[in-house]
PDB file of N, CA and C in Angstrom:
ATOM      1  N   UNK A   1       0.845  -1.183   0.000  1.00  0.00           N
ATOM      2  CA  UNK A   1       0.000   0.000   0.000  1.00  0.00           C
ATOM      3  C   UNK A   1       0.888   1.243   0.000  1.00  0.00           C
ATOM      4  N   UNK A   2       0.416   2.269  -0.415  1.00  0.00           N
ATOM      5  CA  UNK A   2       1.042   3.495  -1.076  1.00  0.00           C
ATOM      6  C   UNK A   2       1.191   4.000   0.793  1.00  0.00           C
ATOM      7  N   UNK A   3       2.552   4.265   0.813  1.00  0.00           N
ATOM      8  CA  UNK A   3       2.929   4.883   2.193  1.00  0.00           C
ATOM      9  C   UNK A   3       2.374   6.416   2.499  1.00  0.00           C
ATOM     10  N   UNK A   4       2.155   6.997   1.195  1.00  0.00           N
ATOM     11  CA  UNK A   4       1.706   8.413   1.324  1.00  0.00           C
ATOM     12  C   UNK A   4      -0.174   8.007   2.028  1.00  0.00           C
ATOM     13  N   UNK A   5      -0.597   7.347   1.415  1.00  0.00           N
ATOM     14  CA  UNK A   5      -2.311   7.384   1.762  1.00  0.00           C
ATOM     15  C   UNK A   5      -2.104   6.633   3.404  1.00  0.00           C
ATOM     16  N   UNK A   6      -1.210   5.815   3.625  1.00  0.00           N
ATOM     17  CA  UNK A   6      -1.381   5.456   5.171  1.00  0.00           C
ATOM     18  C   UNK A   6      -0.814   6.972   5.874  1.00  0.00           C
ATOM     19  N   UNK A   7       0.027   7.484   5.378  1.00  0.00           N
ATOM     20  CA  UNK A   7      -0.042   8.913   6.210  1.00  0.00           C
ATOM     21  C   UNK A   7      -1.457   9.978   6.166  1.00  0.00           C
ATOM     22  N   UNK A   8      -1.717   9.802   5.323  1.00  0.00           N
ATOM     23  CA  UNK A   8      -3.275  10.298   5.017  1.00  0.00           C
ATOM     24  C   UNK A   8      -3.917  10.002   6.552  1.00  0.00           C
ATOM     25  N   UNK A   9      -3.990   8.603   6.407  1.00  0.00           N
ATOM     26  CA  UNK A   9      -5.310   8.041   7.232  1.00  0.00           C
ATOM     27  C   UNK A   9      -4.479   8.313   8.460  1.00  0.00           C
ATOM     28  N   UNK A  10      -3.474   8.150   8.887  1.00  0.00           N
ATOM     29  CA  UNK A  10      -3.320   8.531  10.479  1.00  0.00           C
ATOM     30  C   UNK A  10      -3.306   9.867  10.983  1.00  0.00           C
ATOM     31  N   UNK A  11      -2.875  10.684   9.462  1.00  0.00           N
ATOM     32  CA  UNK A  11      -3.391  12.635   9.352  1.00  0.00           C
ATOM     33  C   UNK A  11      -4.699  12.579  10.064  1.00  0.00           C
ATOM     34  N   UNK A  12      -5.605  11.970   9.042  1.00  0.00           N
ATOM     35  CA  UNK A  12      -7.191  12.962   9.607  1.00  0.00           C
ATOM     36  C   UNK A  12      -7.314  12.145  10.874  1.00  0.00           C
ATOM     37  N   UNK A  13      -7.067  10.642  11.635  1.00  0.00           N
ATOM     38  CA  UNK A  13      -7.369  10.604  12.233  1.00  0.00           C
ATOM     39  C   UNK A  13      -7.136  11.147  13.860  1.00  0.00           C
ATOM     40  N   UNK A  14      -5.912  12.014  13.169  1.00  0.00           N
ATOM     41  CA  UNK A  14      -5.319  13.013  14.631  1.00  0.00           C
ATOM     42  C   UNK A  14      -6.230  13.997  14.694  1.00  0.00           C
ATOM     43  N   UNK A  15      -6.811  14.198  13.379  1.00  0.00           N
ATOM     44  CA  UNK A  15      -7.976  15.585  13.219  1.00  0.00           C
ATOM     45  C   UNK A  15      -6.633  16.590  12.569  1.00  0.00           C
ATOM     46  N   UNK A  16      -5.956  16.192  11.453  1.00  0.00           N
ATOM     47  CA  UNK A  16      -5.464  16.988  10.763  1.00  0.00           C
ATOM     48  C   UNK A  16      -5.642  16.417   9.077  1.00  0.00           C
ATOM     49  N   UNK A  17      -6.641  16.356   8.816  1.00  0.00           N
ATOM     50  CA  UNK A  17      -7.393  16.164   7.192  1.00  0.00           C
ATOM     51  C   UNK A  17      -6.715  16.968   6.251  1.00  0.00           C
ATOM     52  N   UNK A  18      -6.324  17.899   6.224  1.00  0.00           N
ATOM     53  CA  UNK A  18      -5.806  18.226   5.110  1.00  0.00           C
ATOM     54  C   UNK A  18      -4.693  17.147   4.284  1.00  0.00           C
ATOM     55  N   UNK A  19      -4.001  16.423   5.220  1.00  0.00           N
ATOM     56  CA  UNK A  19      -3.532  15.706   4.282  1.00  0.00           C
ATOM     57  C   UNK A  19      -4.048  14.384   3.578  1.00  0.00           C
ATOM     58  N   UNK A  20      -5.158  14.430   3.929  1.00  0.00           N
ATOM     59  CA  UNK A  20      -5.835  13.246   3.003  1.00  0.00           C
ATOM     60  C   UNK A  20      -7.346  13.729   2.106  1.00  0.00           C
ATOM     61  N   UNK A  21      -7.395  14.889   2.224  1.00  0.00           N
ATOM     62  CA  UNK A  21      -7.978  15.278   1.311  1.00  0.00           C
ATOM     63  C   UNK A  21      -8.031  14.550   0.267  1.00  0.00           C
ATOM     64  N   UNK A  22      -6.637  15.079  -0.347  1.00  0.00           N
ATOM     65  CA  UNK A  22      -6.445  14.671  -2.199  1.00  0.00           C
ATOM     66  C   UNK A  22      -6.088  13.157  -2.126  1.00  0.00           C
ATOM     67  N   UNK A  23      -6.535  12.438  -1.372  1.00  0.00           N
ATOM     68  CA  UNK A  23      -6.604  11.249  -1.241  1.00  0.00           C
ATOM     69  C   UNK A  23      -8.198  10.389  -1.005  1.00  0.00           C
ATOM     70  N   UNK A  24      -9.097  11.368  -0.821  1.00  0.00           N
ATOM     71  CA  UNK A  24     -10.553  11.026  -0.583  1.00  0.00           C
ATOM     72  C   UNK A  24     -11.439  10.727  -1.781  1.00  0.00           C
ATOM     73  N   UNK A  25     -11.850   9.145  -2.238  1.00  0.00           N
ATOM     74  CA  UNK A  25     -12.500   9.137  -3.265  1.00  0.00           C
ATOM     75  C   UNK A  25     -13.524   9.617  -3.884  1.00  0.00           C
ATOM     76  N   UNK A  26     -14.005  10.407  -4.992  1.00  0.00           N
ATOM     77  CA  UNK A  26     -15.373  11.421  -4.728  1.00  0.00           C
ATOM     78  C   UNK A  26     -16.865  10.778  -4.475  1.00  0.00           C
ATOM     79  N   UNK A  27     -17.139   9.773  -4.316  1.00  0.00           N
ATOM     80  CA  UNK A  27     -18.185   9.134  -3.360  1.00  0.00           C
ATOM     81  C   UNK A  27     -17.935   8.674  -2.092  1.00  0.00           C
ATOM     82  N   UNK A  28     -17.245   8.569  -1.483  1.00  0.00           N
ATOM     83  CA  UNK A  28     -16.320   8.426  -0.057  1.00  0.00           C
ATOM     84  C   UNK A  28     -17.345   8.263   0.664  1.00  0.00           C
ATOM     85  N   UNK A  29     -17.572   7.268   1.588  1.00  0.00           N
ATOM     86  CA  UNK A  29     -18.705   7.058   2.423  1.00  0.00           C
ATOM     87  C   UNK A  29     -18.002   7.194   3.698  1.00  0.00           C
ATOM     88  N   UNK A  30     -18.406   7.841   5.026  1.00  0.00           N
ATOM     89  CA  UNK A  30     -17.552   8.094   6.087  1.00  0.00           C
ATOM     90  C   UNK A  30     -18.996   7.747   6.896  1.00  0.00           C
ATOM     91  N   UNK A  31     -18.524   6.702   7.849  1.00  0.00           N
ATOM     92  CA  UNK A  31     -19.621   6.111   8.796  1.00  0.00           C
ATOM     93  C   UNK A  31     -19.130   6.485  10.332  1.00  0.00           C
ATOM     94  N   UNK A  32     -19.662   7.648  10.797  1.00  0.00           N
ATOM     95  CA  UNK A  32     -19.066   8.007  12.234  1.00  0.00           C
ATOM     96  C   UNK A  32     -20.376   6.907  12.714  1.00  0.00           C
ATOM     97  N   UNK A  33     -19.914   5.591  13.568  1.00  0.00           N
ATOM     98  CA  UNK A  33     -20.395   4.761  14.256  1.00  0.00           C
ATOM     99  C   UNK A  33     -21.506   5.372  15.055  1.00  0.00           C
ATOM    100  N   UNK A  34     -23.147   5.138  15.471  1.00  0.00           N
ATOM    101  CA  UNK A  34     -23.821   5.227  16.477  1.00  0.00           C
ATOM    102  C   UNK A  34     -24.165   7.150  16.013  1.00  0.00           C
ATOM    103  N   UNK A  35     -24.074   7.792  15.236  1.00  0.00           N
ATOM    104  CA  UNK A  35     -23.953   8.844  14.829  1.00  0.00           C
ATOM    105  C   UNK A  35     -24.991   9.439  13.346  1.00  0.00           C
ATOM    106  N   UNK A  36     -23.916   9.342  12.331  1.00  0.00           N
ATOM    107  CA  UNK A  36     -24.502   9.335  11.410  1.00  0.00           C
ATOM    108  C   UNK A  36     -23.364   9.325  10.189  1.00  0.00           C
ATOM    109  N   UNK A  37     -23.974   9.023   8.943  1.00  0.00           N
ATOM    110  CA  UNK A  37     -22.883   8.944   8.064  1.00  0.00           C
ATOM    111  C   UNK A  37     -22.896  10.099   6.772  1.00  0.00           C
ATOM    112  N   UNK A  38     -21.737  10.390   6.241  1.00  0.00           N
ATOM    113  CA  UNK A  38     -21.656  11.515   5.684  1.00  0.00           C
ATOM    114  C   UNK A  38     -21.398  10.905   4.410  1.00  0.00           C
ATOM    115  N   UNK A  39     -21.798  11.557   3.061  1.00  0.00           N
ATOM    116  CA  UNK A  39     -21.438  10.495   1.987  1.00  0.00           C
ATOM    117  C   UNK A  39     -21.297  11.710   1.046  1.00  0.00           C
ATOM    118  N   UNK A  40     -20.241  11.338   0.112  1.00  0.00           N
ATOM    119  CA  UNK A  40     -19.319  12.490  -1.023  1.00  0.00           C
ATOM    120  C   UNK A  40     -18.088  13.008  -0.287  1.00  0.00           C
ATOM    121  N   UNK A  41     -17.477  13.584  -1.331  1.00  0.00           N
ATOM    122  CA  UNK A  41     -16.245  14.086  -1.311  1.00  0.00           C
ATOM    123  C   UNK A  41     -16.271  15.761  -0.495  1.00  0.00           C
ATOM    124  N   UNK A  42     -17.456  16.203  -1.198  1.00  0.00           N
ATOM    125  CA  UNK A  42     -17.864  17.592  -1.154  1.00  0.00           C
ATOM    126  C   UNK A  42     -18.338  17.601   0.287  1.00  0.00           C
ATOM    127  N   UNK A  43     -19.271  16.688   1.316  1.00  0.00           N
ATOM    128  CA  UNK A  43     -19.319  16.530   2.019  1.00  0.00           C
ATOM    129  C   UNK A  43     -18.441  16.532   3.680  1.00  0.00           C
ATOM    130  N   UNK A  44     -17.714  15.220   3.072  1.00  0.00           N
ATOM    131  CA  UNK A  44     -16.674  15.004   3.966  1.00  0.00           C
ATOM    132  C   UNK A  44     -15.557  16.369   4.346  1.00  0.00           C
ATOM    133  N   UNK A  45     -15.622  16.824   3.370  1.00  0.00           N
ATOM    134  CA  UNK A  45     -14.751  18.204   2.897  1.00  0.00           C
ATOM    135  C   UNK A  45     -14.743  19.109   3.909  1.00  0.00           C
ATOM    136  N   UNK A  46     -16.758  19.504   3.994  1.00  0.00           N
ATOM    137  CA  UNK A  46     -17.150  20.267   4.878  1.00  0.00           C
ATOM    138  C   UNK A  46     -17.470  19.819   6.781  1.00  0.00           C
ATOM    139  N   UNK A  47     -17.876  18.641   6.921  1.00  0.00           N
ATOM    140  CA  UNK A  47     -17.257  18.248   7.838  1.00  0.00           C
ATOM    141  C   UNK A  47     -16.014  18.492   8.633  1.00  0.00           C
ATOM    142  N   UNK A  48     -14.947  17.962   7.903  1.00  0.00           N
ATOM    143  CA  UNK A  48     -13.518  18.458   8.523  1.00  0.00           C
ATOM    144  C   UNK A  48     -12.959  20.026   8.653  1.00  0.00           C
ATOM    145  N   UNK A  49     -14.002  20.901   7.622  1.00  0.00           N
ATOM    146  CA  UNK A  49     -13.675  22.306   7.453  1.00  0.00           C
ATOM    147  C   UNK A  49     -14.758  22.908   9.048  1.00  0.00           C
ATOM    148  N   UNK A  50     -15.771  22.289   9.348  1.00  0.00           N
ATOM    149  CA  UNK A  50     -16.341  22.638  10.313  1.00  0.00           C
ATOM    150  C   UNK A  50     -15.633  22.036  11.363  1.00  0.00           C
ATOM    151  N   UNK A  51     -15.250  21.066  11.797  1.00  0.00           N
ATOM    152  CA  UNK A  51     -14.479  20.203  12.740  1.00  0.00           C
ATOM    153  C   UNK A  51     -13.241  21.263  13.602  1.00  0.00           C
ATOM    154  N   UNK A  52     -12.612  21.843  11.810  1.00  0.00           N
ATOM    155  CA  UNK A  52     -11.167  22.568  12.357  1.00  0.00           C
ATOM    156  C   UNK A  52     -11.748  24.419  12.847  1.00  0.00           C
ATOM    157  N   UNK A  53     -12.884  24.699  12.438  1.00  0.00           N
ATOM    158  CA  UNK A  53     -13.389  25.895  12.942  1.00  0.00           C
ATOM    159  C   UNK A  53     -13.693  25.866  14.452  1.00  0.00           C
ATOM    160  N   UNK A  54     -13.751  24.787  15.017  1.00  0.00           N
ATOM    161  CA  UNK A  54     -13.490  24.480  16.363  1.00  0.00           C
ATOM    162  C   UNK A  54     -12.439  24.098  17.222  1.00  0.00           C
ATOM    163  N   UNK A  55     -11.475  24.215  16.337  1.00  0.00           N
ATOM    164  CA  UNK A  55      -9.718  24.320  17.030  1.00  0.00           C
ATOM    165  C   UNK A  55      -9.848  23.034  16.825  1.00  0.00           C
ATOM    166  N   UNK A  56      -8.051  22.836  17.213  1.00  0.00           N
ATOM    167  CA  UNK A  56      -7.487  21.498  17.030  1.00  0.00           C
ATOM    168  C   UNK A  56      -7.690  20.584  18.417  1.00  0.00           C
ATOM    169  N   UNK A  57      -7.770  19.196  17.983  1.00  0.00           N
ATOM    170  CA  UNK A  57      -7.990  18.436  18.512  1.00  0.00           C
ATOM    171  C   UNK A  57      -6.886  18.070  19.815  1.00  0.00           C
ATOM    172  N   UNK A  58      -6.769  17.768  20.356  1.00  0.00           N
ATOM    173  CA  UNK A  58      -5.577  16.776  21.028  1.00  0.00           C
ATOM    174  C   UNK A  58      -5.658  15.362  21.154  1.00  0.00           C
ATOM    175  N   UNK A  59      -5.504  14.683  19.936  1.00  0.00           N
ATOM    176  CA  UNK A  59      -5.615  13.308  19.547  1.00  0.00           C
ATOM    177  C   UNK A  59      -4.294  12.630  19.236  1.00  0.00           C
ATOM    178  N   UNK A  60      -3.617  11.637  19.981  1.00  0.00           N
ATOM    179  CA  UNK A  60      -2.851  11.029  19.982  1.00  0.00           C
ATOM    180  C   UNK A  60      -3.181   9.329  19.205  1.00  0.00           C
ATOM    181  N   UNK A  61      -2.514   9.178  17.867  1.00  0.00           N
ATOM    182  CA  UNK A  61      -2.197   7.849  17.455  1.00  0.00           C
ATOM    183  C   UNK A  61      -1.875   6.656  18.398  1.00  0.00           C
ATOM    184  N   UNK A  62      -2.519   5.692  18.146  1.00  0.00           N
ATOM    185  CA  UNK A  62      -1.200   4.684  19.355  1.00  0.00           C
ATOM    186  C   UNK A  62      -1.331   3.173  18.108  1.00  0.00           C
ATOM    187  N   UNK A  63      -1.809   2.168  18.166  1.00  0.00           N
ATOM    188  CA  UNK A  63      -1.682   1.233  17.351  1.00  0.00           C
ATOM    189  C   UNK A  63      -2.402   1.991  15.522  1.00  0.00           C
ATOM    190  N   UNK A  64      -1.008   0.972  14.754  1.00  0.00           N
ATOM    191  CA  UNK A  64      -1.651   1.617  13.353  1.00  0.00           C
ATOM    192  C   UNK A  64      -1.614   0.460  12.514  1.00  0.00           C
ATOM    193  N   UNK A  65      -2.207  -0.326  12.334  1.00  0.00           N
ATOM    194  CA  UNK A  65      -2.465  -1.416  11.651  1.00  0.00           C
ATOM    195  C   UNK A  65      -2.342  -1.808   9.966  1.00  0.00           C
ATOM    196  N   UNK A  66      -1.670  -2.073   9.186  1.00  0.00           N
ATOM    197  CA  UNK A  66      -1.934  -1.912   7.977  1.00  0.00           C
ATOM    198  C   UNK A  66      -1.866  -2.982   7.011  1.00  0.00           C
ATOM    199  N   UNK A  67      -3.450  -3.165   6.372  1.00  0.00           N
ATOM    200  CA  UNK A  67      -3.421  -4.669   5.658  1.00  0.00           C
ATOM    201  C   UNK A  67      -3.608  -4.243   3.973  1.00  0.00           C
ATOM    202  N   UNK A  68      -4.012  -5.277   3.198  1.00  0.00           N
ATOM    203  CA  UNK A  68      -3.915  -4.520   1.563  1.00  0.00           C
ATOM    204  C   UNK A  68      -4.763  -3.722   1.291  1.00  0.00           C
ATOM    205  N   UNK A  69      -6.075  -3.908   1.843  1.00  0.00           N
ATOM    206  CA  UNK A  69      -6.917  -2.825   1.224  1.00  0.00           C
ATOM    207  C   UNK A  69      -7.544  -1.758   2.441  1.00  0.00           C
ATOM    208  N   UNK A  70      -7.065  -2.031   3.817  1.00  0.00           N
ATOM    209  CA  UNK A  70      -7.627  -1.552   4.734  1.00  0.00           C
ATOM    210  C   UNK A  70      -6.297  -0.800   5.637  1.00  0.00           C
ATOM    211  N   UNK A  71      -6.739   0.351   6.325  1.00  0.00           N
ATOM    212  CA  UNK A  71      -5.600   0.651   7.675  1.00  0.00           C
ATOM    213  C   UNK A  71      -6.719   1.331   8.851  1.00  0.00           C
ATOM    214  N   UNK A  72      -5.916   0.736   9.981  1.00  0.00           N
ATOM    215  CA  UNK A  72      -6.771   0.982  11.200  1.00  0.00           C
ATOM    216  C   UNK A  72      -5.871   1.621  12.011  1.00  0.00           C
ATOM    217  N   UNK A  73      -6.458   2.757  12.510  1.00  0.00           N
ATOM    218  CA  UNK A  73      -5.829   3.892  13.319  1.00  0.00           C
ATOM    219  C   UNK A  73      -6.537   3.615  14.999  1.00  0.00           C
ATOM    220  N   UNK A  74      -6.301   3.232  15.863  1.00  0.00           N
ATOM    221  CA  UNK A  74      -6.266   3.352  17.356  1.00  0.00           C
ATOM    222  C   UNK A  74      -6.010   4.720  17.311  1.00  0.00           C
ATOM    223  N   UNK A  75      -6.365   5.261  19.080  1.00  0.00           N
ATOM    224  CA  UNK A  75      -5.857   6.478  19.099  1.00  0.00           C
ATOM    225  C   UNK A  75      -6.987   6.809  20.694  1.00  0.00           C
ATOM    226  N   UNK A  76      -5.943   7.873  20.955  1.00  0.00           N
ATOM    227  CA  UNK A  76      -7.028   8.827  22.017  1.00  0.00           C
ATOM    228  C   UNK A  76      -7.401   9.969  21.790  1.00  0.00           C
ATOM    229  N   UNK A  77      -7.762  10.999  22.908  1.00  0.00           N
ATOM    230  CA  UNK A  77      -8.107  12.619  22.610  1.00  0.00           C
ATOM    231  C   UNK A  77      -7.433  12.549  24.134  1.00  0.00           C
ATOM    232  N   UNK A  78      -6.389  13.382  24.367  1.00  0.00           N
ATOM    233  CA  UNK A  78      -5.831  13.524  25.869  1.00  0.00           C
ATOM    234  C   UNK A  78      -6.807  14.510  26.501  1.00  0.00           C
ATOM    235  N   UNK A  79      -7.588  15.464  26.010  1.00  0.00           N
ATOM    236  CA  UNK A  79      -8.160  16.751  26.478  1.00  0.00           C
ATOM    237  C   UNK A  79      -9.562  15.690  27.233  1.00  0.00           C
ATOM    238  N   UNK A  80     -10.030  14.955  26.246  1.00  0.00           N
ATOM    239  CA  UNK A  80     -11.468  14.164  27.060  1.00  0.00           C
ATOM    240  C   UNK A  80     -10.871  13.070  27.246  1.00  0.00           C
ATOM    241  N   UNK A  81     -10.161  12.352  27.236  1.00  0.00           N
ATOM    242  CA  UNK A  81      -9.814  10.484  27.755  1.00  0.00           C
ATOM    243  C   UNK A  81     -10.726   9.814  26.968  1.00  0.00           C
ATOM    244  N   UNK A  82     -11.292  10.350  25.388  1.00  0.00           N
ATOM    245  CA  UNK A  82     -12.662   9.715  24.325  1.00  0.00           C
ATOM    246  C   UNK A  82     -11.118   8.749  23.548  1.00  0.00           C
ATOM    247  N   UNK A  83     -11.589   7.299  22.977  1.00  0.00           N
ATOM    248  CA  UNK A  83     -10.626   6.492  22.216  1.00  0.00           C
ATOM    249  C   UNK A  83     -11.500   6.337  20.971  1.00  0.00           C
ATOM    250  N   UNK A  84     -10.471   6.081  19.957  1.00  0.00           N
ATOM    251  CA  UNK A  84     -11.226   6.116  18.357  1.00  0.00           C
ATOM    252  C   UNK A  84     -10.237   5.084  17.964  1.00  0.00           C
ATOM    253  N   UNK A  85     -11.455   4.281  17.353  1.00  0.00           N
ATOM    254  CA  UNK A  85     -10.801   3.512  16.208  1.00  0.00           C
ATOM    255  C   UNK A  85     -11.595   4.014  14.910  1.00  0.00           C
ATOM    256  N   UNK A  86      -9.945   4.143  13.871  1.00  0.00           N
ATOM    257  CA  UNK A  86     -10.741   4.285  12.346  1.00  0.00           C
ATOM    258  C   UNK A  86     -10.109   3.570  11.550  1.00  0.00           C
ATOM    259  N   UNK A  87     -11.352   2.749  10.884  1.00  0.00           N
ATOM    260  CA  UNK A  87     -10.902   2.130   9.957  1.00  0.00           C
ATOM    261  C   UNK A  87     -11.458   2.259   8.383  1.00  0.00           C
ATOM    262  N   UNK A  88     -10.194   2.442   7.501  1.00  0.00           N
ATOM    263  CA  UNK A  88      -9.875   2.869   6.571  1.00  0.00           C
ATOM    264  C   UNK A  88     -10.057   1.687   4.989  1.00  0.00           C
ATOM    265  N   UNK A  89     -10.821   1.735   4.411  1.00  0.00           N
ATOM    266  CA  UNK A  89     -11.076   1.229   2.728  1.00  0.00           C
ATOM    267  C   UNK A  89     -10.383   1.705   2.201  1.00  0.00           C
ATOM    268  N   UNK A  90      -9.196   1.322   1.525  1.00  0.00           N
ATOM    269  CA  UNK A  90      -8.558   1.717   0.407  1.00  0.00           C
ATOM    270  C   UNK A  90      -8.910   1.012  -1.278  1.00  0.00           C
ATOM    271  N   UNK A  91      -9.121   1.891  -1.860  1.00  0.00           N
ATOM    272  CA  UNK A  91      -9.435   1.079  -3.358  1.00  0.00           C
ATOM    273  C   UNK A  91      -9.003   1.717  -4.495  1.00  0.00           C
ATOM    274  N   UNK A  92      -8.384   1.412  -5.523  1.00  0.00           N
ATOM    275  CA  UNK A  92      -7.295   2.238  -6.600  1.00  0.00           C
ATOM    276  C   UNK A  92      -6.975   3.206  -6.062  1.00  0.00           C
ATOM    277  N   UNK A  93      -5.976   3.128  -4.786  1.00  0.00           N
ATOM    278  CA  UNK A  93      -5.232   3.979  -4.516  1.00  0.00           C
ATOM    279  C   UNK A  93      -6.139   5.282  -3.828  1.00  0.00           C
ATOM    280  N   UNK A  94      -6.945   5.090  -3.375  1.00  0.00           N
ATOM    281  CA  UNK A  94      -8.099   6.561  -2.752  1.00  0.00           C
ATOM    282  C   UNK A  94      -8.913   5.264  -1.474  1.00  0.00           C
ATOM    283  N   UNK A  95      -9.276   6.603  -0.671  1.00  0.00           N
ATOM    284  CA  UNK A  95      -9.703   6.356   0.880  1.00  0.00           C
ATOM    285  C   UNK A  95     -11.463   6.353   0.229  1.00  0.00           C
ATOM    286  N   UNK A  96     -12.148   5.013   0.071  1.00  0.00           N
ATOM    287  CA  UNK A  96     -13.253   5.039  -0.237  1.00  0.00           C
ATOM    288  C   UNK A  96     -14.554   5.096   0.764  1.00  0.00           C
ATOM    289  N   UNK A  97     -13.758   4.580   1.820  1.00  0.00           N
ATOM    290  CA  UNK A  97     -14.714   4.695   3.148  1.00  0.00           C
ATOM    291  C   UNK A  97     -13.858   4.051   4.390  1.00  0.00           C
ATOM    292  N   UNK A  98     -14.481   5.338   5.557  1.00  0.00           N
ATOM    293  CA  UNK A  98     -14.341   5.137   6.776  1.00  0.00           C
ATOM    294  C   UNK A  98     -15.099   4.802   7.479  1.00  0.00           C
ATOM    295  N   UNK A  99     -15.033   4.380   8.669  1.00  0.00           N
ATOM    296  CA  UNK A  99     -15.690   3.821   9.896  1.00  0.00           C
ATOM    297  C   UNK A  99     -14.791   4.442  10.404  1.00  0.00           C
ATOM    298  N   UNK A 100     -15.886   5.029  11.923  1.00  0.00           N
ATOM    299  CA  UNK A 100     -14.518   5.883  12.995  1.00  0.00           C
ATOM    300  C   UNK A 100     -16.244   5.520  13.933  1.00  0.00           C
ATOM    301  N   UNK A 101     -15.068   4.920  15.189  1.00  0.00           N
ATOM    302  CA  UNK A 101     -15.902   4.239  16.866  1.00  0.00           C
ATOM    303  C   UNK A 101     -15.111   5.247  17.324  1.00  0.00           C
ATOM    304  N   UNK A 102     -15.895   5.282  18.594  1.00  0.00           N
ATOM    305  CA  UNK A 102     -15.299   5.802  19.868  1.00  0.00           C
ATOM    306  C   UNK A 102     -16.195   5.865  20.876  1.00  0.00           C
ATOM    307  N   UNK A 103     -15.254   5.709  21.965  1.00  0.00           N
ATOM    308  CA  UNK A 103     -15.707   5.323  23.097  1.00  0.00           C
ATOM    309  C   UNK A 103     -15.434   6.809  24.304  1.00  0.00           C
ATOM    310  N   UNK A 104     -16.515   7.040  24.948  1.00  0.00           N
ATOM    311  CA  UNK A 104     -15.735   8.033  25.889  1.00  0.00           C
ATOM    312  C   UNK A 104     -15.034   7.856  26.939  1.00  0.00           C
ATOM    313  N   UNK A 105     -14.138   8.800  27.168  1.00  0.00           N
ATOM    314  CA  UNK A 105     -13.362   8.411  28.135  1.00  0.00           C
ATOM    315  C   UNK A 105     -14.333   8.515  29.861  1.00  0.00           C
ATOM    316  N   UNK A 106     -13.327   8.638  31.011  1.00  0.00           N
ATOM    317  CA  UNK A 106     -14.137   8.127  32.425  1.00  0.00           C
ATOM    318  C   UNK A 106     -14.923   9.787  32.269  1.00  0.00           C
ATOM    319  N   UNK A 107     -15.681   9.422  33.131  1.00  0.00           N
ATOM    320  CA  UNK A 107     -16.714  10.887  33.585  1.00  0.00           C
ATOM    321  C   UNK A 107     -15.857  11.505  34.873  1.00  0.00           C
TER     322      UNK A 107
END
């Protein structure tokens, strides 16, 4: 798998998307688990453009998994103790769909 698109997927999943933008397929299905799902390119776009109008995240990577057509990002948010897993569809080389869980951290 193309080393640039696994940097992609562990980019947005810190909550820094810009670098996987030009890596997002233009039907891209993004399934935030228990939530709701966002579908297009144009979409997802605005999502992450609203996301970062709320400042940056403090999301730390920890396991990064990577198989042929899939990569799975573990990870926390240090600011809430919330954990995310995202997992990543790769298909001709573009991020065709995500799944992103998370769990919150203690109260």
């Amino acid at each position: 798998m193309n080393a640039k698109i696994i940097a992609a997927c562990e980019a947005f999943s810190k909550g820094k998307p810009e670098t996987a933008l030009p890596f997002l397929a233009e039907n891209i299905e993004w399934h935030i688990v228990g939530d709701r799902s966002i579908d297009g390119n144009a979409a997802v776009k605005e999502m992450c453009a609203d996301a970062a109008s709320q400042g940056e995240p403090n999301f730390e990577n920890g396991r990064v998994i990577k198989a042929k057509n899939h990569v799975v990002v573990e990870g926390a948010d240090h600011d809430t103790g919330m954990h995310y897993c995202d997992i990543y569809t790769i298909e001709n080389n573009e991020i065709c769909e995500i799944a992103s869980y998370s769990l919150a951290g203690p109260e």
